[in-house]
N, C-alpha and C. Protein backbone atom coordinates (compact mmCIF):
# COMPACT_ATOMS: atom_id res chain seq x y z
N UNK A 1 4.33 7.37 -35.96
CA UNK A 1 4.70 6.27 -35.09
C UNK A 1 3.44 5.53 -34.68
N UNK A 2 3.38 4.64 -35.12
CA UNK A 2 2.36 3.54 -34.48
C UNK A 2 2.59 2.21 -34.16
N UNK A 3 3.71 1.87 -33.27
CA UNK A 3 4.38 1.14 -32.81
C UNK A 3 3.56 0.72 -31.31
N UNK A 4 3.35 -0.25 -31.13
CA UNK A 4 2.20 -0.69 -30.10
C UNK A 4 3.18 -0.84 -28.42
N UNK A 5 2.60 0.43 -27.79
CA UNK A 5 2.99 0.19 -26.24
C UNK A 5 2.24 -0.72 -25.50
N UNK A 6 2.79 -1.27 -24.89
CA UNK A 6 2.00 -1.85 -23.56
C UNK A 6 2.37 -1.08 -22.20
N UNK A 7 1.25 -0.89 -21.35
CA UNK A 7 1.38 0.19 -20.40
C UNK A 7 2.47 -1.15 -19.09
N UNK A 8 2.96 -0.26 -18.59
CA UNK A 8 3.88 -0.83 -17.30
C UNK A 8 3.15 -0.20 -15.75
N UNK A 9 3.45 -1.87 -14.87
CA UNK A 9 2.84 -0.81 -13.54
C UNK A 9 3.70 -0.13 -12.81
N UNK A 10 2.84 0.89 -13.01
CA UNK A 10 3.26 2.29 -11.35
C UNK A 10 2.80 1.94 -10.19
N UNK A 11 3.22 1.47 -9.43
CA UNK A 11 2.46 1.27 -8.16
C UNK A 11 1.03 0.53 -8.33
N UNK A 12 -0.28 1.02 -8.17
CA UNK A 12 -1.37 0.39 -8.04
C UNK A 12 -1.64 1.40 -9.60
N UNK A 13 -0.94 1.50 -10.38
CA UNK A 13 -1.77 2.05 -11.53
C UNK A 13 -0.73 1.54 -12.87
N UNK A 14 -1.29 2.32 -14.01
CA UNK A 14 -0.47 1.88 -15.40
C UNK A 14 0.26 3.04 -16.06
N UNK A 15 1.15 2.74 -16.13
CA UNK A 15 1.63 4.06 -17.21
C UNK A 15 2.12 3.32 -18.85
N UNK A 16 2.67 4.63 -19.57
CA UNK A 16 2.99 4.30 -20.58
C UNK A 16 4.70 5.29 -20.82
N UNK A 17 5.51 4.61 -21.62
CA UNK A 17 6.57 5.40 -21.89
C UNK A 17 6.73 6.15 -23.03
N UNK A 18 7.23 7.39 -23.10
CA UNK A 18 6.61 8.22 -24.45
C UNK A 18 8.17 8.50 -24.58
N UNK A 19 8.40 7.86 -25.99
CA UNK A 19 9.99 8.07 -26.31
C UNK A 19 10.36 9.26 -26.46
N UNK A 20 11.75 10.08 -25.81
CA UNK A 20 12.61 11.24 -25.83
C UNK A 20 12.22 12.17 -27.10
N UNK A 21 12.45 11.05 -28.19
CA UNK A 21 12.43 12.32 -29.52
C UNK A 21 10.86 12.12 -29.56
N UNK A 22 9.62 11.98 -29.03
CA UNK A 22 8.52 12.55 -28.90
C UNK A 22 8.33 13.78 -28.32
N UNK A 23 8.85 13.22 -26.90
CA UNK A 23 9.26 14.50 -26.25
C UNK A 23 9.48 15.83 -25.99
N UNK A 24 11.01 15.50 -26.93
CA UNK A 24 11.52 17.42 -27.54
C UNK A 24 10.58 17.53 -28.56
N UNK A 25 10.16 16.90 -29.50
CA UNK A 25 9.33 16.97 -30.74
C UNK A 25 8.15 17.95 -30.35
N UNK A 26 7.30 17.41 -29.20
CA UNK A 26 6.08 17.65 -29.14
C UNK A 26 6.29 19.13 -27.93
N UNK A 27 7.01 19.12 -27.16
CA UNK A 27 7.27 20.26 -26.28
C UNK A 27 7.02 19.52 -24.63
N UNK A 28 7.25 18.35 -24.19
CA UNK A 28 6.87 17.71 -22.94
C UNK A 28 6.88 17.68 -22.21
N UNK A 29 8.54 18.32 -22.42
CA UNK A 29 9.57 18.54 -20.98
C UNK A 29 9.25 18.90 -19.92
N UNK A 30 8.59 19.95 -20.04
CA UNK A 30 7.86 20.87 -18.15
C UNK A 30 6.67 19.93 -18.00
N UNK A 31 6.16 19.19 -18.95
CA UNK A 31 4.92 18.57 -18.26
C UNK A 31 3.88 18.48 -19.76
N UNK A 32 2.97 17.66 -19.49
CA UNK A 32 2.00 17.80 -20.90
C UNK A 32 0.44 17.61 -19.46
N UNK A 33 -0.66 17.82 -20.08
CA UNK A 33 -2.05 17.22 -19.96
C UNK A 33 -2.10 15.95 -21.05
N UNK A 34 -3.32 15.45 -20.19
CA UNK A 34 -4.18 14.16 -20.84
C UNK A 34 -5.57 14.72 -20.76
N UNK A 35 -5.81 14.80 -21.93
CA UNK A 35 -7.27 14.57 -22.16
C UNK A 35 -8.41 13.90 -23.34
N UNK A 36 -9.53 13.11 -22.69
CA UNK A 36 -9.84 12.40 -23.16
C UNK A 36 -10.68 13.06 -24.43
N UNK A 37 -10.84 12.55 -25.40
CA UNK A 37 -11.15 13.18 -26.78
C UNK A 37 -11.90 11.97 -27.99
N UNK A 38 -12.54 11.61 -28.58
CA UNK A 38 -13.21 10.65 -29.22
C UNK A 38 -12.27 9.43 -29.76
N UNK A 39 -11.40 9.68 -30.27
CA UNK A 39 -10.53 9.43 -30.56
C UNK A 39 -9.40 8.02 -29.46
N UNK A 40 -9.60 8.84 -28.80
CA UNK A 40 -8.56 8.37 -27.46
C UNK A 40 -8.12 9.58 -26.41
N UNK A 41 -7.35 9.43 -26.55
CA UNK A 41 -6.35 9.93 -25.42
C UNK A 41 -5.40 11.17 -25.56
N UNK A 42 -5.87 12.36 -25.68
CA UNK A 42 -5.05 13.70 -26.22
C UNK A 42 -3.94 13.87 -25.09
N UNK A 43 -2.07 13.72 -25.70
CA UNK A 43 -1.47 14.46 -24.84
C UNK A 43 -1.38 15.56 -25.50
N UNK A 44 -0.70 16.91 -24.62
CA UNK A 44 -0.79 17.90 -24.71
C UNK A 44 0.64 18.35 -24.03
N UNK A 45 1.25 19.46 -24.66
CA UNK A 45 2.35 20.25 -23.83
C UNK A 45 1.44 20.83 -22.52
N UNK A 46 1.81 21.29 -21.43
CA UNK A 46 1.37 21.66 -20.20
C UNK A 46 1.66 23.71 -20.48
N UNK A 47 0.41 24.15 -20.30
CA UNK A 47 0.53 25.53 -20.63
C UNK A 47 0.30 26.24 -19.07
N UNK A 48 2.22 26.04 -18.64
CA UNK A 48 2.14 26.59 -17.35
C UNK A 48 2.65 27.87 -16.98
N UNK A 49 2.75 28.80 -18.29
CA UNK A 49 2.80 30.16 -18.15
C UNK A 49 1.96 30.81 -18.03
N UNK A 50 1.39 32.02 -16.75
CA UNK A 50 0.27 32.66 -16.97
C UNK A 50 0.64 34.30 -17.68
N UNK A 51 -0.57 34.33 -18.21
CA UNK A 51 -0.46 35.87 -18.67
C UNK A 51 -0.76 36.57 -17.92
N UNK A 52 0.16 37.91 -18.71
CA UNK A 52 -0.23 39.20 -18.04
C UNK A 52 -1.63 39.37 -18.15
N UNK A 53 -2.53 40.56 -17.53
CA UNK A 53 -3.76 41.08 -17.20
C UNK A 53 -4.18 41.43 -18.64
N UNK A 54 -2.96 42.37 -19.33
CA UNK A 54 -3.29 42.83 -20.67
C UNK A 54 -3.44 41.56 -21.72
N UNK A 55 -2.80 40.80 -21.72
CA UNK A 55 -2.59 39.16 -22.59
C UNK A 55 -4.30 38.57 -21.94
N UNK A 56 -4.55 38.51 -21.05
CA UNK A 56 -5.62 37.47 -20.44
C UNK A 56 -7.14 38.53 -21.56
N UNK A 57 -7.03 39.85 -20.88
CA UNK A 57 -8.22 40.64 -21.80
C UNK A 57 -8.02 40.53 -23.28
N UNK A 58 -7.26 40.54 -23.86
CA UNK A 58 -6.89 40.31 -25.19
C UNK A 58 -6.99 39.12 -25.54
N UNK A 59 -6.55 38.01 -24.70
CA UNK A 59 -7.50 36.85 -25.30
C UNK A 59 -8.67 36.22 -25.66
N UNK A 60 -9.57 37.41 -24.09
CA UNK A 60 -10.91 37.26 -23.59
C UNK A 60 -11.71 37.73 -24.90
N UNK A 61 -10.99 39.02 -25.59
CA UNK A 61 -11.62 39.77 -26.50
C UNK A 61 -11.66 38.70 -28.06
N UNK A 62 -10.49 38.12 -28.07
CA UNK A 62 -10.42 37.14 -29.26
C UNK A 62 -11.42 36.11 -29.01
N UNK A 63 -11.71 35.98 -28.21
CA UNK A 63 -12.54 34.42 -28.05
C UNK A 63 -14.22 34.60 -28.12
N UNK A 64 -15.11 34.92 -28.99
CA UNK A 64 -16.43 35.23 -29.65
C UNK A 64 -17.19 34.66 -28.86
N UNK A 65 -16.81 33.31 -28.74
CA UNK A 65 -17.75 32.56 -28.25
C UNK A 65 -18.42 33.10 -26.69
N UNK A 66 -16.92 33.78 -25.68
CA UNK A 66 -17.26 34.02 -24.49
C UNK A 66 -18.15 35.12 -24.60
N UNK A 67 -17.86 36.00 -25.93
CA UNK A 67 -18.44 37.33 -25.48
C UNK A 67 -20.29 36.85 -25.65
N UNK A 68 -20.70 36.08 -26.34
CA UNK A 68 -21.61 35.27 -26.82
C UNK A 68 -22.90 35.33 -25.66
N UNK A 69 -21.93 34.27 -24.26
CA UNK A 69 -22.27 34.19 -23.46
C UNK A 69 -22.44 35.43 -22.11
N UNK A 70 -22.01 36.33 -22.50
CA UNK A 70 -21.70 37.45 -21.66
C UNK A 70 -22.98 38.54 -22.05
N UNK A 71 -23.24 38.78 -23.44
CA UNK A 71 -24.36 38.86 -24.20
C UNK A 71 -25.68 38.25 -23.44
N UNK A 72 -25.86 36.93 -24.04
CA UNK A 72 -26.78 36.06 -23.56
C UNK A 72 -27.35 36.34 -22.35
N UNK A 73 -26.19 36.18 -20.63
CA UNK A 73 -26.36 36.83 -19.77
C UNK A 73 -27.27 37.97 -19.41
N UNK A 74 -26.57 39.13 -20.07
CA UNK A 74 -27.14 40.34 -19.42
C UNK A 74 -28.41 40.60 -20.65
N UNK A 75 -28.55 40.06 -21.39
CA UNK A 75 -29.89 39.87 -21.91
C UNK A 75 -30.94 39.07 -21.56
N UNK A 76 -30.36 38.11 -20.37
CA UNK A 76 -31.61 37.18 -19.85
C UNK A 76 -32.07 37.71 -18.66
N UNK A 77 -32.10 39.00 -18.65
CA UNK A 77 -33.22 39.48 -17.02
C UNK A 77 -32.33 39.31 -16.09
N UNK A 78 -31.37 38.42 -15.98
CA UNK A 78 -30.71 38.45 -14.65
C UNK A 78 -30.56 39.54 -14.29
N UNK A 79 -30.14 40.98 -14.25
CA UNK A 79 -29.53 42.04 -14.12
C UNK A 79 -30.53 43.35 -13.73
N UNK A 80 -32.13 42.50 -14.08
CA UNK A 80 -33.28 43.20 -13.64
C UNK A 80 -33.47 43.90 -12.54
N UNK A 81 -33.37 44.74 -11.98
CA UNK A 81 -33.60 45.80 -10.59
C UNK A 81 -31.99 45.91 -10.26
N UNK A 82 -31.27 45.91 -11.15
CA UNK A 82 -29.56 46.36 -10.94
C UNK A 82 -29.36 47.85 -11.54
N UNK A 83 -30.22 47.95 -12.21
CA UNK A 83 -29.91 49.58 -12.64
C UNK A 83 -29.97 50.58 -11.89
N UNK A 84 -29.26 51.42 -12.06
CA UNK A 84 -29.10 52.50 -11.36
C UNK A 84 -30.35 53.38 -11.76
N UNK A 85 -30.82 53.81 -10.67
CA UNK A 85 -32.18 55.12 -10.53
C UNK A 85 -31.21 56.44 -10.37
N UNK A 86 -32.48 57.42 -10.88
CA UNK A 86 -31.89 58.79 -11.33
C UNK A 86 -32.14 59.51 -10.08
């Protein structure tokens, strides 16, 4: 679809109307994000379920990059005179 919107005013601002079968298509219904991206303008379904404790560590563990930084961390001295004496 590249059918040209023109935004309508909301009050003191602009919106845009995002047709129904986008909608169900894309997952909208409870809500989406906007975020800005090179491109333009990323919508997004709204990810307003939280996980369980076990789901959140299991994601934490999938994601390399964090452990990366967690690494990095306790390898940069911060943690210097935190050790435990015998």
């Amino acid at each position: 679809m590249n059918a040209i919107q023109k935004p309508v005013r909301i009050g003191n601002s602009k919106g845009v109307r995002i047709p129904a079968h986008l909608v169900r298509t894309y997952h909208l219904e409870r809500g989406f994000v906007m975020r800005p991206v090179q491109e333009g303008i990323l919508i997004a379904p709204a990810n307003d379920e939280k996980l369980s404790l076990e789901e959140s560590f299991a994601a934490m563990a999938d994601d390399q990059s964090d452990m990366k930084i967690t690494r990095d961390w306790a390898e940069s001295g911060l943690s210097d005179g935190l050790e435990e004496e015998d």
